[in-house]
N, C-alpha and C. Protein backbone atom coordinates (compact mmCIF):
# COMPACT_ATOMS: atom_id res chain seq x y z
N UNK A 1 25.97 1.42 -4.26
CA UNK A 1 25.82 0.14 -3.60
C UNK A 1 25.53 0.33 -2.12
N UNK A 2 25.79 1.13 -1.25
CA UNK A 2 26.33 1.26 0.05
C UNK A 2 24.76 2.12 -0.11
N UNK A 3 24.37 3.25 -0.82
CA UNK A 3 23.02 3.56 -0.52
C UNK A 3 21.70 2.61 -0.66
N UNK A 4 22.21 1.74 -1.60
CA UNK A 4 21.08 0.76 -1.85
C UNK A 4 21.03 -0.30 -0.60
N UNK A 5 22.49 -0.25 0.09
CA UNK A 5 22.21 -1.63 1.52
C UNK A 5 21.58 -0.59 2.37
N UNK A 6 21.55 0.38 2.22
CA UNK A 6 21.08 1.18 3.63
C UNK A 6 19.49 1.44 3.51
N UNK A 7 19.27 2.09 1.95
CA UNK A 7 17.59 1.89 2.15
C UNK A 7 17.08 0.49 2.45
N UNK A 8 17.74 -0.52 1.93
CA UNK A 8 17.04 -1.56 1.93
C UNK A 8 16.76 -1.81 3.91
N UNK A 9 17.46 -1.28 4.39
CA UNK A 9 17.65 -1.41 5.89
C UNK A 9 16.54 -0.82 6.70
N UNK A 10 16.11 -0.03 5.98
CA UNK A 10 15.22 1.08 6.26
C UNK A 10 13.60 0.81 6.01
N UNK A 11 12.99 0.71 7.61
CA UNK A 11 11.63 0.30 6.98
C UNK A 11 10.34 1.34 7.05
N UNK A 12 10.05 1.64 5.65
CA UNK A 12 9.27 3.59 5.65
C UNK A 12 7.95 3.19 5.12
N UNK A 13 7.19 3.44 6.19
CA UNK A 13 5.70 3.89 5.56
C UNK A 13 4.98 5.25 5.31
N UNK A 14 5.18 5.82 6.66
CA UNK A 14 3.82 6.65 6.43
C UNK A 14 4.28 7.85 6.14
N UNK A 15 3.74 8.76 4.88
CA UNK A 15 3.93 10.33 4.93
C UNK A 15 3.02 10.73 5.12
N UNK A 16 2.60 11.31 6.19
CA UNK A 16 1.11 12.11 6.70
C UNK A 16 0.37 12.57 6.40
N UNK A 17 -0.05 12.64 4.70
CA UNK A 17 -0.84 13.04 4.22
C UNK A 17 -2.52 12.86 3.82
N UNK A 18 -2.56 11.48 4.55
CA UNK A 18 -3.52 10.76 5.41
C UNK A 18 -3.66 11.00 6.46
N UNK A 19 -3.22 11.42 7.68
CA UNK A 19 -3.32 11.61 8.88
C UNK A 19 -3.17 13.01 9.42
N UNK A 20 -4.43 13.71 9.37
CA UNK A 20 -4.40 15.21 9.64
C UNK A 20 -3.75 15.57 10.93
N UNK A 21 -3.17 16.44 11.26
CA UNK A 21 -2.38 17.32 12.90
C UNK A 21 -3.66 18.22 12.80
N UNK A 22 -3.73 18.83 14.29
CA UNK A 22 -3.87 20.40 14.51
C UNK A 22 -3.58 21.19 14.05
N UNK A 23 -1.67 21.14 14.08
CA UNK A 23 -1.16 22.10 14.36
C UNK A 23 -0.02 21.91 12.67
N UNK A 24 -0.82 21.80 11.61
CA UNK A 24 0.23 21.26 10.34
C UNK A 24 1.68 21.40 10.58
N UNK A 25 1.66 22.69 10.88
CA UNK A 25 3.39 23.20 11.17
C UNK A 25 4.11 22.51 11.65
N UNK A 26 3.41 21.95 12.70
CA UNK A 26 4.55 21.01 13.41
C UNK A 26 4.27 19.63 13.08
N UNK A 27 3.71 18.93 12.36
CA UNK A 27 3.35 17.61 11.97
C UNK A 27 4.36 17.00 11.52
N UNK A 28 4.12 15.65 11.42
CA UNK A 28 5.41 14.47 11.57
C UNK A 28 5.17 14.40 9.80
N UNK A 29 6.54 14.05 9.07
CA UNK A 29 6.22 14.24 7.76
C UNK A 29 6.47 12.44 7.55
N UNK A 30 7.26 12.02 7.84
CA UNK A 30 7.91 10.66 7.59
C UNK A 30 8.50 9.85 9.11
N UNK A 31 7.61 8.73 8.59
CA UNK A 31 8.05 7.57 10.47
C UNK A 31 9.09 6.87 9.03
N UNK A 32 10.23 6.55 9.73
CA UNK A 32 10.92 5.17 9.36
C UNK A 32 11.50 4.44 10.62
N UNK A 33 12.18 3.22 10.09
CA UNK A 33 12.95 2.72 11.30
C UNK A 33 14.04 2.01 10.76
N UNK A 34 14.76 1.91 11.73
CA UNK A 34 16.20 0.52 11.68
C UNK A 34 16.26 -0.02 12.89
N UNK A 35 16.37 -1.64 12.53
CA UNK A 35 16.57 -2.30 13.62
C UNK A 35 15.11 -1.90 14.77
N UNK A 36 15.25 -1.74 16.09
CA UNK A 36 14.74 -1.69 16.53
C UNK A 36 14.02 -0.16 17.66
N UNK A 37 14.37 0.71 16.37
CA UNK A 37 14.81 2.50 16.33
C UNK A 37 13.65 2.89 15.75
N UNK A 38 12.66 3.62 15.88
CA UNK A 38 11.45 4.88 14.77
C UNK A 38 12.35 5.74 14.90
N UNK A 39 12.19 6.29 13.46
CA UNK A 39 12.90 7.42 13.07
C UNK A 39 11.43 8.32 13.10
N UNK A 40 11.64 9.77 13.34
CA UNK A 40 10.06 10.66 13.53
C UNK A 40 10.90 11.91 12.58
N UNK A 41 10.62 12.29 11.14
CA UNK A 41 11.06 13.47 11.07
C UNK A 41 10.26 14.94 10.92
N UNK A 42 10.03 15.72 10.98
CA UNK A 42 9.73 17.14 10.87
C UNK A 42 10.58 17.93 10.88
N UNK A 43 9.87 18.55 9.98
CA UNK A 43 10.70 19.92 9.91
C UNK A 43 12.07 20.22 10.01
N UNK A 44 12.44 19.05 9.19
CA UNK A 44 13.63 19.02 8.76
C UNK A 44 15.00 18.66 10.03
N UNK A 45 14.38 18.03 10.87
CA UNK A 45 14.81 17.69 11.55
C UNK A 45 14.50 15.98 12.52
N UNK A 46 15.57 14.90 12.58
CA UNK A 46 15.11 13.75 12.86
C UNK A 46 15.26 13.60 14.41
N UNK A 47 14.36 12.74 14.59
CA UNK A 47 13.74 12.63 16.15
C UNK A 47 14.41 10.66 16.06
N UNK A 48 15.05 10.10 17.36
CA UNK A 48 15.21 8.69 17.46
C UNK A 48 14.39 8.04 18.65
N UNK A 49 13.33 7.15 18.65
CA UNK A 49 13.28 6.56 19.84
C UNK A 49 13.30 5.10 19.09
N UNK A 50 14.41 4.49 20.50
CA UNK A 50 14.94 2.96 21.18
C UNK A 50 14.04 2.29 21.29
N UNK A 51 13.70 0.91 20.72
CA UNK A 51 12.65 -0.03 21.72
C UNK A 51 12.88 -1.09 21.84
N UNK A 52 14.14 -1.16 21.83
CA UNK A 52 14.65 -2.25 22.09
C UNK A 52 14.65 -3.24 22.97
N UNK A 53 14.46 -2.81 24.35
CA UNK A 53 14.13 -3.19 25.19
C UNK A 53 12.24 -3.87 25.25
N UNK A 54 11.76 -3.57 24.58
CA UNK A 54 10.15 -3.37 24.47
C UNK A 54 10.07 -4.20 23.35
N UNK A 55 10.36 -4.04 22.21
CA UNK A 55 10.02 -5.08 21.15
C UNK A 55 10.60 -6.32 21.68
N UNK A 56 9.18 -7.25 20.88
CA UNK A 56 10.12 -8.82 21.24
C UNK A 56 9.84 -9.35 19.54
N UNK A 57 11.07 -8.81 18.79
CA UNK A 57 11.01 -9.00 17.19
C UNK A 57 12.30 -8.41 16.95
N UNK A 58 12.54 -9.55 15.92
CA UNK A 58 14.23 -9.15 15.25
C UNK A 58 14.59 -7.78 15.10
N UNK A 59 13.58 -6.67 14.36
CA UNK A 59 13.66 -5.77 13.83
C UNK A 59 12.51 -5.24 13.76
N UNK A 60 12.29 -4.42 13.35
CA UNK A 60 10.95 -3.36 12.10
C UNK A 60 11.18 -3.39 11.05
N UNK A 61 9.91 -4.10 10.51
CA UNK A 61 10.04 -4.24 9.46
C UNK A 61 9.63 -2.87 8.89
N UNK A 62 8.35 -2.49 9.24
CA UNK A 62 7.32 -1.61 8.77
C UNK A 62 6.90 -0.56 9.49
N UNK A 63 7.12 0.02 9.73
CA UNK A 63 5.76 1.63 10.86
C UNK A 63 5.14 2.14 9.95
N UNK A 64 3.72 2.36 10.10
CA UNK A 64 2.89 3.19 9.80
C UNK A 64 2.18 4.02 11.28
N UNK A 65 1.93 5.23 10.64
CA UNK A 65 1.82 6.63 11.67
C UNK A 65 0.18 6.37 11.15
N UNK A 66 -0.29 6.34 12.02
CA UNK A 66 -2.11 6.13 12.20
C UNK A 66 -2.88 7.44 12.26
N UNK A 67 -1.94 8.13 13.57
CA UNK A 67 -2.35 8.99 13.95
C UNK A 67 -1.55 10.22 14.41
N UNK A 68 -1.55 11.61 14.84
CA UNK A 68 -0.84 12.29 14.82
C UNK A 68 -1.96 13.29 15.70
N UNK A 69 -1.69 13.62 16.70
CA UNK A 69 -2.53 14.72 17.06
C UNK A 69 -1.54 15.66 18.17
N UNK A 70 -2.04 17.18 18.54
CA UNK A 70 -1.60 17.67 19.44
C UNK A 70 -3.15 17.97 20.63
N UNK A 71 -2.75 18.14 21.97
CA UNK A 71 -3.60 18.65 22.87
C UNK A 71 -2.26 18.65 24.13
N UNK A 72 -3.17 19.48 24.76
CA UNK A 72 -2.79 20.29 26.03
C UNK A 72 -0.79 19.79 26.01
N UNK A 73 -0.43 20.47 25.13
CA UNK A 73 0.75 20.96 24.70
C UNK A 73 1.90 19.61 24.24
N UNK A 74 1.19 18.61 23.91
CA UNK A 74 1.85 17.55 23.11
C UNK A 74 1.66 17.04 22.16
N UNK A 75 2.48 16.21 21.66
CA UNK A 75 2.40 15.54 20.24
C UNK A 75 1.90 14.21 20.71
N UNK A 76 0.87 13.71 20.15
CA UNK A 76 0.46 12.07 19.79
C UNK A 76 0.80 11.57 18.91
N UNK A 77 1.74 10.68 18.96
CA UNK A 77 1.52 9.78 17.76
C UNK A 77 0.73 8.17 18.11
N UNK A 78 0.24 7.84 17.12
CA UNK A 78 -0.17 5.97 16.97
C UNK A 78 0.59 5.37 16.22
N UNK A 79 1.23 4.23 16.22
CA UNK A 79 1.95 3.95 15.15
C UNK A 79 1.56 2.62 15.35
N UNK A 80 1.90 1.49 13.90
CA UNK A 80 1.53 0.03 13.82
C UNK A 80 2.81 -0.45 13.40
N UNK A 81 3.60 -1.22 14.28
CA UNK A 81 4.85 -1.98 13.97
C UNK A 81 4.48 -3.30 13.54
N UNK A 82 5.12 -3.46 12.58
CA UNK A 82 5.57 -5.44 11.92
C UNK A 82 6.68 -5.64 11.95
N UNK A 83 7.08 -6.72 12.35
CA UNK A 83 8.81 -7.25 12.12
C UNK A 83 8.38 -8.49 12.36
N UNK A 84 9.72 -9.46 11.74
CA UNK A 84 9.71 -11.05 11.87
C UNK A 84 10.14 -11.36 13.14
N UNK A 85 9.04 -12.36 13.37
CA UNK A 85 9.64 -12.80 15.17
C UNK A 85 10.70 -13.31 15.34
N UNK A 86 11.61 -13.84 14.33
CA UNK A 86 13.39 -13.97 14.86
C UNK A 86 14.26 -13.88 13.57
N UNK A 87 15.48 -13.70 13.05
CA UNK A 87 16.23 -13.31 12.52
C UNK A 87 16.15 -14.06 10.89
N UNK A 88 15.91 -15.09 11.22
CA UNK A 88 15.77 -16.24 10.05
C UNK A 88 14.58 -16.84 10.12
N UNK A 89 14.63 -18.37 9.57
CA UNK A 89 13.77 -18.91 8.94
C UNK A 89 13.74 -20.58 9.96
N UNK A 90 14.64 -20.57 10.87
CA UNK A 90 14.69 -21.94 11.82
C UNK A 90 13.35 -21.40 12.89
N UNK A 91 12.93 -23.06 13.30
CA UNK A 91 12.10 -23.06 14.40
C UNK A 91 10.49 -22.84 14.17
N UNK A 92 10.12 -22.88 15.35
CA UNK A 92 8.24 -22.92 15.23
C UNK A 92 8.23 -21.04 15.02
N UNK A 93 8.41 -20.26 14.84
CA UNK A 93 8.39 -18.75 14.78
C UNK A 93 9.30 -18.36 13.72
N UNK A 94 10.42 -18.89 13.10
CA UNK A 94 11.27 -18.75 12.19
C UNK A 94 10.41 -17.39 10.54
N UNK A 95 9.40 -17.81 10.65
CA UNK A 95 8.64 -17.42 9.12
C UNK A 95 7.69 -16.56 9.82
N UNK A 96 7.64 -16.33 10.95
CA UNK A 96 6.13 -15.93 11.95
C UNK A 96 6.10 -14.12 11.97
N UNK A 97 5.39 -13.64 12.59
CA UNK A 97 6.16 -12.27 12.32
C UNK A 97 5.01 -11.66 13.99
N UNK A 98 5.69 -10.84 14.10
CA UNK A 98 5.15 -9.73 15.73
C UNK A 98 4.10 -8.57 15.51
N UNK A 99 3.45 -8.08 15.47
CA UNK A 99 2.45 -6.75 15.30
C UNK A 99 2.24 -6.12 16.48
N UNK A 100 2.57 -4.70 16.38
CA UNK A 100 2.61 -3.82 17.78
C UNK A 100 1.77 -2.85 17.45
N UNK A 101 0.75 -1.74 18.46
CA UNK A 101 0.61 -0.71 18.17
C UNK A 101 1.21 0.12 19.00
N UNK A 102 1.93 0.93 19.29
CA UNK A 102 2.82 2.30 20.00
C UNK A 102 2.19 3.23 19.75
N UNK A 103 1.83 3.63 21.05
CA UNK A 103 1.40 5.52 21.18
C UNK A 103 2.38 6.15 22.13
N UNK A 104 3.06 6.92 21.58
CA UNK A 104 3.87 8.04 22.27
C UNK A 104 3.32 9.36 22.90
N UNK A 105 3.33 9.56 23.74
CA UNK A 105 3.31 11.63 24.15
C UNK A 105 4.61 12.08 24.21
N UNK A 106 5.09 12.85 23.83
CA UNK A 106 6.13 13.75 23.09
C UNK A 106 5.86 15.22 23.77
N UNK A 107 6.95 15.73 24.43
CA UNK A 107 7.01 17.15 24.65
C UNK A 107 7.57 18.25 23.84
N UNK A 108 7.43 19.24 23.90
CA UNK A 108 7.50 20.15 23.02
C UNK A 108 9.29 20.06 22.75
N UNK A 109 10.10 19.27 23.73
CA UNK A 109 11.81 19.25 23.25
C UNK A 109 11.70 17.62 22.41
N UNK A 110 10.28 16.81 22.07
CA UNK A 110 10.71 15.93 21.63
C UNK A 110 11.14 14.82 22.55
N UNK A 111 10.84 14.51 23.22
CA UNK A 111 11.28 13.80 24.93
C UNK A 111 9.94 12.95 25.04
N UNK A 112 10.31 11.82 25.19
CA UNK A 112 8.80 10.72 25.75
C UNK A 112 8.99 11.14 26.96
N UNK A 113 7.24 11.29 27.43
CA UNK A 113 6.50 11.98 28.28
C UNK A 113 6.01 10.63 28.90
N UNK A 114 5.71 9.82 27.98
CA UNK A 114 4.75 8.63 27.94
C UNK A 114 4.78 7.78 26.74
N UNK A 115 4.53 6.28 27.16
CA UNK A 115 4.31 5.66 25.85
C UNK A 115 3.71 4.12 26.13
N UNK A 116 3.02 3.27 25.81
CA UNK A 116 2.29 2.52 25.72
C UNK A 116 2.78 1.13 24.21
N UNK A 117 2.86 0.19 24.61
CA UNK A 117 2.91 -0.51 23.43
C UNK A 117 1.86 -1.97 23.65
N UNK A 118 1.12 -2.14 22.46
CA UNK A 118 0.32 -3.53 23.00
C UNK A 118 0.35 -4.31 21.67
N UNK A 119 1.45 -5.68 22.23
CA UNK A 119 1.14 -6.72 21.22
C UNK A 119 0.16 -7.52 20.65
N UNK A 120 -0.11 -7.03 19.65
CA UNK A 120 -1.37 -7.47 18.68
C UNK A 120 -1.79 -8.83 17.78
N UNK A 121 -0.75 -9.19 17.30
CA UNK A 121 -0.53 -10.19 16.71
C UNK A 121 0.86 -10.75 17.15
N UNK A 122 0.93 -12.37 17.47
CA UNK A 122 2.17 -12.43 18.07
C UNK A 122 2.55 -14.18 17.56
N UNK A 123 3.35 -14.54 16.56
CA UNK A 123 4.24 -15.84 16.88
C UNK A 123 4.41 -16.28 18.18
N UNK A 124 4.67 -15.50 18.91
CA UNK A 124 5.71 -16.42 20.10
C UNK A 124 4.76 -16.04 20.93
N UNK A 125 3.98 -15.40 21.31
CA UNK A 125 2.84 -14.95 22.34
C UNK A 125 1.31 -15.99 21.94
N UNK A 126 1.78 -16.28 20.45
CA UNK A 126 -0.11 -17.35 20.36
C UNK A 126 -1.19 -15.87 20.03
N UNK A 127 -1.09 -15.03 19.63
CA UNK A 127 -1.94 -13.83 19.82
C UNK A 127 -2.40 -13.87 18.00
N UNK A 128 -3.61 -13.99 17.70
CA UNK A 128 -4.12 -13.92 16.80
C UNK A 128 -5.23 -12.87 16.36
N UNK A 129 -5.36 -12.34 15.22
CA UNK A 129 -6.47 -11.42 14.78
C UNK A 129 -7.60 -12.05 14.70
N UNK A 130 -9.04 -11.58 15.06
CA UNK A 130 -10.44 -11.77 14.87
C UNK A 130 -10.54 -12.13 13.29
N UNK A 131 -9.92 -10.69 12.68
CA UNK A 131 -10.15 -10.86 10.95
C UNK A 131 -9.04 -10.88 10.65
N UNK A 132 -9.23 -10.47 9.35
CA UNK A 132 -7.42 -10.57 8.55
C UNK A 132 -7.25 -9.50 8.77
N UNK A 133 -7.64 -8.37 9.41
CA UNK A 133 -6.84 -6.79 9.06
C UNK A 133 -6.83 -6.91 10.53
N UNK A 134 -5.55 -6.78 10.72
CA UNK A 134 -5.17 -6.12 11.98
C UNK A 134 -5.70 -4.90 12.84
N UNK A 135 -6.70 -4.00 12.28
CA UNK A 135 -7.36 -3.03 13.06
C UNK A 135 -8.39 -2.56 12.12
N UNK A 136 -9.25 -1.54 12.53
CA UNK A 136 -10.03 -0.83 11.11
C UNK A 136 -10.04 0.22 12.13
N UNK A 137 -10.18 1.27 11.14
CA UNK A 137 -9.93 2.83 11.43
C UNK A 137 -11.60 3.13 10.87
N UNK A 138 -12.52 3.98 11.46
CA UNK A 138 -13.62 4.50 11.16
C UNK A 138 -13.78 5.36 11.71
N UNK A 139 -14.03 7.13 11.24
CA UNK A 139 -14.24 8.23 11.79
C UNK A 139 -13.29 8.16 12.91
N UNK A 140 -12.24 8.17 12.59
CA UNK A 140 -11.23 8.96 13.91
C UNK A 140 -11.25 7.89 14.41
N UNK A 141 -11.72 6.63 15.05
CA UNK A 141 -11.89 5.67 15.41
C UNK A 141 -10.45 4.55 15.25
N UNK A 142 -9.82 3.89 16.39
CA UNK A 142 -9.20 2.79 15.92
C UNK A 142 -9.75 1.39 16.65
N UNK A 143 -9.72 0.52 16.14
CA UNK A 143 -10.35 -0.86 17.16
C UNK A 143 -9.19 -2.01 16.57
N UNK A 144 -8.59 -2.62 16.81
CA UNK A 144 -8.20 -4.25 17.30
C UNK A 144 -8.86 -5.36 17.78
N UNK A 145 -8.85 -6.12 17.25
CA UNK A 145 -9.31 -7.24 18.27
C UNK A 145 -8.58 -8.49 17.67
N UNK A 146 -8.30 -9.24 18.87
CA UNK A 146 -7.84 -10.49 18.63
C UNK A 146 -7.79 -11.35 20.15
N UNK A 147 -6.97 -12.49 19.71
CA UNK A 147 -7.57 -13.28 20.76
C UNK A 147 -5.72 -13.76 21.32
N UNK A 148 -5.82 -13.65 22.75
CA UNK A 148 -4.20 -13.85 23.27
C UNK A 148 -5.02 -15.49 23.76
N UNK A 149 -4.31 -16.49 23.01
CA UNK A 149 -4.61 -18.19 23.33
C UNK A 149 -3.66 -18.24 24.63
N UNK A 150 -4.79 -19.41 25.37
CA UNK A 150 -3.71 -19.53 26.92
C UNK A 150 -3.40 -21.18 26.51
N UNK A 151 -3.79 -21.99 26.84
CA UNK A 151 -4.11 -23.32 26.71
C UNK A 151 -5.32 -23.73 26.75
N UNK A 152 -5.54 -25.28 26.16
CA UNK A 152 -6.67 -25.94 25.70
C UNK A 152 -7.30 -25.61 25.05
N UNK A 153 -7.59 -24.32 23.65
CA UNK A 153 -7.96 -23.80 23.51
C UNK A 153 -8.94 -22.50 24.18
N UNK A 154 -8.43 -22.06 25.12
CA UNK A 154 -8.64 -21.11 26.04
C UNK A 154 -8.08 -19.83 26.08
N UNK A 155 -8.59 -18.73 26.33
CA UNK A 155 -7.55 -17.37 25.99
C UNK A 155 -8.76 -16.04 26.60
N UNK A 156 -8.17 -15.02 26.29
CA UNK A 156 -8.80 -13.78 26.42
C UNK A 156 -9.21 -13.07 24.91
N UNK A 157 -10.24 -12.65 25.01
CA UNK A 157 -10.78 -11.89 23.40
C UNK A 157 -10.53 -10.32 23.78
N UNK A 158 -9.60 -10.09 22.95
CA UNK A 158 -9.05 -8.52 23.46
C UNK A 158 -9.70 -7.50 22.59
N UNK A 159 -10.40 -6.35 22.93
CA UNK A 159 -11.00 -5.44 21.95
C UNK A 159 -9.95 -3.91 22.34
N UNK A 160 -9.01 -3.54 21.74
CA UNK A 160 -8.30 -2.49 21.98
C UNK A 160 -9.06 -1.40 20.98
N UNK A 161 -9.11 -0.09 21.87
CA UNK A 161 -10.06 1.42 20.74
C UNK A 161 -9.02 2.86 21.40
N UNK A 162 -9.13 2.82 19.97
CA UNK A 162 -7.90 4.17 20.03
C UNK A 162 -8.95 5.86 19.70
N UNK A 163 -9.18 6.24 20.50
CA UNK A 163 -9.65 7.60 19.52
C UNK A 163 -9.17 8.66 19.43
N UNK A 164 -8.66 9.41 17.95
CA UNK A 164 -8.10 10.07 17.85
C UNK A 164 -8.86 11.76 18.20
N UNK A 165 -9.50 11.93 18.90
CA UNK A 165 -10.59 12.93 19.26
C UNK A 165 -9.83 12.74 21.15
N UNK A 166 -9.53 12.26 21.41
CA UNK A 166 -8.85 12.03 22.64
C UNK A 166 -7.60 11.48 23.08
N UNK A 167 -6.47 11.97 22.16
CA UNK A 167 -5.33 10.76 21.95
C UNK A 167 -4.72 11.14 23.79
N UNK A 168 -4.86 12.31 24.31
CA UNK A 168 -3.78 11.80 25.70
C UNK A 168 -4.75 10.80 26.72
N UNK A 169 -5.36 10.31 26.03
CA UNK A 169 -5.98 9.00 27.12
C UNK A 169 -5.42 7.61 26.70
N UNK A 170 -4.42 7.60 25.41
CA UNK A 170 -4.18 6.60 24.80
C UNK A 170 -5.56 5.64 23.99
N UNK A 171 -5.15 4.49 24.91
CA UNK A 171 -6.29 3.46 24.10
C UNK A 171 -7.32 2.89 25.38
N UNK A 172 -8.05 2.08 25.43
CA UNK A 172 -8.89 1.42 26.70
C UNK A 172 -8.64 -0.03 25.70
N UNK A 173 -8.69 -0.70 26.84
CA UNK A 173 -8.58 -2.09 26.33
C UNK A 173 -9.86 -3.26 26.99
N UNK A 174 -10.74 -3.70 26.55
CA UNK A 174 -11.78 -4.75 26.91
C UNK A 174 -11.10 -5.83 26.88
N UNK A 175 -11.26 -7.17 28.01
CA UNK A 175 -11.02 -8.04 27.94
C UNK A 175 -12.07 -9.09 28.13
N UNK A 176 -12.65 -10.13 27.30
CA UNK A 176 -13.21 -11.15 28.23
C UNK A 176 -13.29 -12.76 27.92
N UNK A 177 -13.13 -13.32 28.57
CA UNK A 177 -12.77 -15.18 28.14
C UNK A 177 -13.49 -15.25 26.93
N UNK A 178 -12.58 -16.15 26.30
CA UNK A 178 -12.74 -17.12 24.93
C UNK A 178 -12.35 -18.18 25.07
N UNK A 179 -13.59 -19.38 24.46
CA UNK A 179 -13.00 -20.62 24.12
C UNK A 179 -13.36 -20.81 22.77
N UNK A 180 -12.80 -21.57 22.51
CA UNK A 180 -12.53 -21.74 20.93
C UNK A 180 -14.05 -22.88 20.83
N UNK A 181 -14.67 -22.99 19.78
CA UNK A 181 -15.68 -23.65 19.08
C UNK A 181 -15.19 -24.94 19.38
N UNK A 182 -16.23 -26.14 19.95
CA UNK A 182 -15.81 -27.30 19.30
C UNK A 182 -15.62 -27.58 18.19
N UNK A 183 -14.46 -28.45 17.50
CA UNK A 183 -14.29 -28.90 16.71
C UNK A 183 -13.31 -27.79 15.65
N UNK A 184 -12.87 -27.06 15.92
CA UNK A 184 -12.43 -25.88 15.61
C UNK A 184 -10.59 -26.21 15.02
């Protein structure tokens, strides 16, 4: 009983067998999370980073590991967070849910070096996807786009590109005005 409340607690996507390393040996085998924690394990050993402070979502629901690379003596990861934007089911966000992407640099003790998070899809931010998939991955390639609404139907059209051929540059982000279609 007590193992079944705890996986259920536990939100696990990615085993890396999609997402090639450099360096296999040292590659991330399994992202999970609790609460508002990625779990990173290798090699038989678990890694914790906090984001608590940084997420604005009940929990994690979900991580998936995108990406995984090493250069000039670190670990990259990409990762795609989901969680529900508040605890329950009350209010205009109650049912709504948060989408993050996180890139970490990681030193060889396992220590953020660096890290980056950009809300993608957002309940409580108004931040919506272009399409229904939250990103598409092509040749090493990552892209986002969506639109952060300001008022009147007014906002910024955000194009975020991740490439995994260069992960210590992180991502570049394009921004430029959107108004929504009449009649829309």
């Amino acid at each position: 009983m007590l193992a079944a409340a705890l996986l259920s607690s536990l939100a696990v996507v990615s085993q890396t067998g999609d997402h090639p390393s450099s360096e296999a040996s040292d590659s991330v085998r399994i992202v999970t999370a609790h609460d508002k924690t990625i779990v990173v394990r290798e090699k038989g050993n678990k890694h914790e980073f906090d984001f608590d402070e940084d997420l604005q979502l009940s929990q994690i629901d979900t991580v998936e590991l995108l990406f995984q690379n090493r250069a000039k003596d670190e670990l990259y990861l990409l990762m795609h967070i989901v969680g529900p934007s508040t605890g329950g089911g009350n209010g205009q966000c109650g049912a709504g849910q948060e989408e993050y992407l996180i890139w970490m640099a990681l030193d060889a003790k396992w220590q953020k070096d660096d890290q980056k998070l950009e809300l993608i899809a957002s309940c409580f931010q108004n931040i919506g996807g272009v399409s229904p998939e939250s990103y598409t991955v092509k040749q090493g390639k990552l892209v986002a786009e969506y639109i952060e609404f300001k008022e009147d139907d007014e906002g910024e059209q955000v194009t975020l590109t991740y490439d995994s051929a260069e992960p210590d540059k992180a991502w570049t982000i394009e921004r430029k005005h959107y108004s929504q279609p009449n009649g829309q």
